[in-house]
Protein backbone atom coordinates (compact mmCIF):
# COMPACT_ATOMS: atom_id res chain seq x y z
CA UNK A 1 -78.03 -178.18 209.96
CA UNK A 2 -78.38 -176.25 213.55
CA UNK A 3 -79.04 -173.23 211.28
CA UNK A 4 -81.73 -174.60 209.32
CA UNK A 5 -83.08 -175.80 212.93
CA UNK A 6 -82.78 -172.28 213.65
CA UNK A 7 -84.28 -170.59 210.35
CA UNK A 8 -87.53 -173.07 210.62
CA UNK A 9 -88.16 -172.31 214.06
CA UNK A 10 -88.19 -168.88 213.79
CA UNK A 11 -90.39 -168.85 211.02
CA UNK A 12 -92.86 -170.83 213.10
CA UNK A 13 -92.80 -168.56 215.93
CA UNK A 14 -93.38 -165.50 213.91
CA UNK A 15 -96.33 -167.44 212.04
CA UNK A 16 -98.02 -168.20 215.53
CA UNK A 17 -97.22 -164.36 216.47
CA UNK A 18 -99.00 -163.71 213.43
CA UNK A 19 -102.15 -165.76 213.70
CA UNK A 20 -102.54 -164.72 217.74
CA UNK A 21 -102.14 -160.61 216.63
CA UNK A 22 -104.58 -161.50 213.84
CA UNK A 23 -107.17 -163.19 216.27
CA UNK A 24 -106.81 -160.47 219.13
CA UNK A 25 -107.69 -157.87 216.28
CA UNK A 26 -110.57 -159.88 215.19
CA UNK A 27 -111.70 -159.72 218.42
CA UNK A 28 -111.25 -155.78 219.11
CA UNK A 29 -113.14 -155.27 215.70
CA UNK A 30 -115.99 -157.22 216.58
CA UNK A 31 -116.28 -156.14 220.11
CA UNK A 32 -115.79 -152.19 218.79
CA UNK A 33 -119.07 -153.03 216.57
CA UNK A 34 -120.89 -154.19 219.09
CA UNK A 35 -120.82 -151.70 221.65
CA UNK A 36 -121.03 -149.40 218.48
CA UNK A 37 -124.99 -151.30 217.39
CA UNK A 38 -125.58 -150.98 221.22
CA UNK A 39 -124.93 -146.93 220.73
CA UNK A 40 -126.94 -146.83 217.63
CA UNK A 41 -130.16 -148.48 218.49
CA UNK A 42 -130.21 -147.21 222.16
CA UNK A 43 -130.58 -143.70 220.05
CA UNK A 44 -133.02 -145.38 217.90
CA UNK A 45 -135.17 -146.51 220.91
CA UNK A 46 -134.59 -143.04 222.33
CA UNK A 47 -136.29 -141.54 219.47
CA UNK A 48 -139.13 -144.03 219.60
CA UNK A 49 -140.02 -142.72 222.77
CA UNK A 50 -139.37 -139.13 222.27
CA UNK A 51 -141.37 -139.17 219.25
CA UNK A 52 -143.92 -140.93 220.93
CA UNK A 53 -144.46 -143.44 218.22
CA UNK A 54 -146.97 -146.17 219.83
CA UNK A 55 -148.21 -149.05 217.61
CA UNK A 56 -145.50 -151.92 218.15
CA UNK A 57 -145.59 -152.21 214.36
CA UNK A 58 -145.07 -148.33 213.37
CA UNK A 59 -142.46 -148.36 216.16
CA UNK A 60 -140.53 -151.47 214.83
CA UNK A 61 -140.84 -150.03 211.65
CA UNK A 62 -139.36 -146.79 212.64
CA UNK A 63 -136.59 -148.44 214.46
CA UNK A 64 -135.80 -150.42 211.56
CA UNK A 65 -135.56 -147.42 209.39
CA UNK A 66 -133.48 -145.62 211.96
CA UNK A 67 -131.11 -148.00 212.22
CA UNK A 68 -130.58 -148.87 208.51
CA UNK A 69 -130.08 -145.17 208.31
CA UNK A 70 -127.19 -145.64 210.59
CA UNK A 71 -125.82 -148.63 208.83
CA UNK A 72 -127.11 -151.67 210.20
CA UNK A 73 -129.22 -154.14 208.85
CA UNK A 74 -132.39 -156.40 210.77
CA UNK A 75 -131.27 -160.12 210.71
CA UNK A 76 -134.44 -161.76 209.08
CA UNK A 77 -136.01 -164.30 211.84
CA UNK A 78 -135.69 -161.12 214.25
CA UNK A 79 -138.20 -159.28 211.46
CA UNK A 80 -140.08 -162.02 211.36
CA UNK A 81 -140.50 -163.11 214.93
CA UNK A 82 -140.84 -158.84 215.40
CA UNK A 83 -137.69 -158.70 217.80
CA UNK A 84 -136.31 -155.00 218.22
CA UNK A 85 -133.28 -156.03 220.18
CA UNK A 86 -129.70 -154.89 219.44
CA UNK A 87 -128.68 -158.19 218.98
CA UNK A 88 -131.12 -158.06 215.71
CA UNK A 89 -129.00 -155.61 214.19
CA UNK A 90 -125.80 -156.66 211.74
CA UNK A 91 -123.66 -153.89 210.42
CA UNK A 92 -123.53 -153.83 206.61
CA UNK A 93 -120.04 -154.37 206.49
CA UNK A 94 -121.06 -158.10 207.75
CA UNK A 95 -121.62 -159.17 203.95
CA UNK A 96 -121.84 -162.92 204.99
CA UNK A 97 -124.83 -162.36 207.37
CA UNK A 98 -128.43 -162.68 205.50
CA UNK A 99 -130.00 -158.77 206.84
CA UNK A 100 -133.08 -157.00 205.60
């Protein structure tokens, strides 16, 4: 009986070790992609201004290109509304996210 107490109990605590490790990954993966979109479109925006592109439209245009070339896609209301913001930007790998 104390054994089984024993066996169940130990399976729960390496079930919750599991689930926090899990969720503290999670977290480290989505943070890493984050900083890694900020990277990405503050080269994006660098080359905007480097290139000297000046309509707002060409420009988000450009930037939109650049970073789909770099693996991220625009989330749609941001394309719509014509936001050029990191925040716009989803990495492909986000399947679950509707991009353009």
């Amino acid at each position: 009986m104390r054994a089984a107490f024993r066996l169940i109990l130990r399976g729960i605590l390496v079930l919750v070790g599991v689930v926090v490790i899990g969720l503290a990954l999670l977290l480290v993966v989505f943070g890493w992609s984050s900083s890694s979109t900020e990277r990405a479109h503050g080269e994006c925006e660098m080359l905007v201004i480097e290139k000297k592109i000046e309509p707002v439209v060409r420009a988000t245009e450009y930037r939109r290109a650049c970073m789909g070339s770099k693996g991220y896609g625009m989330q749609s209301f941001c394309y719509v509304e014509n936001y050029t913001t990191a925040s716009c930007f989803i990495p492909r790998w986000m399947f679950w996210i509707n991009k353009i």
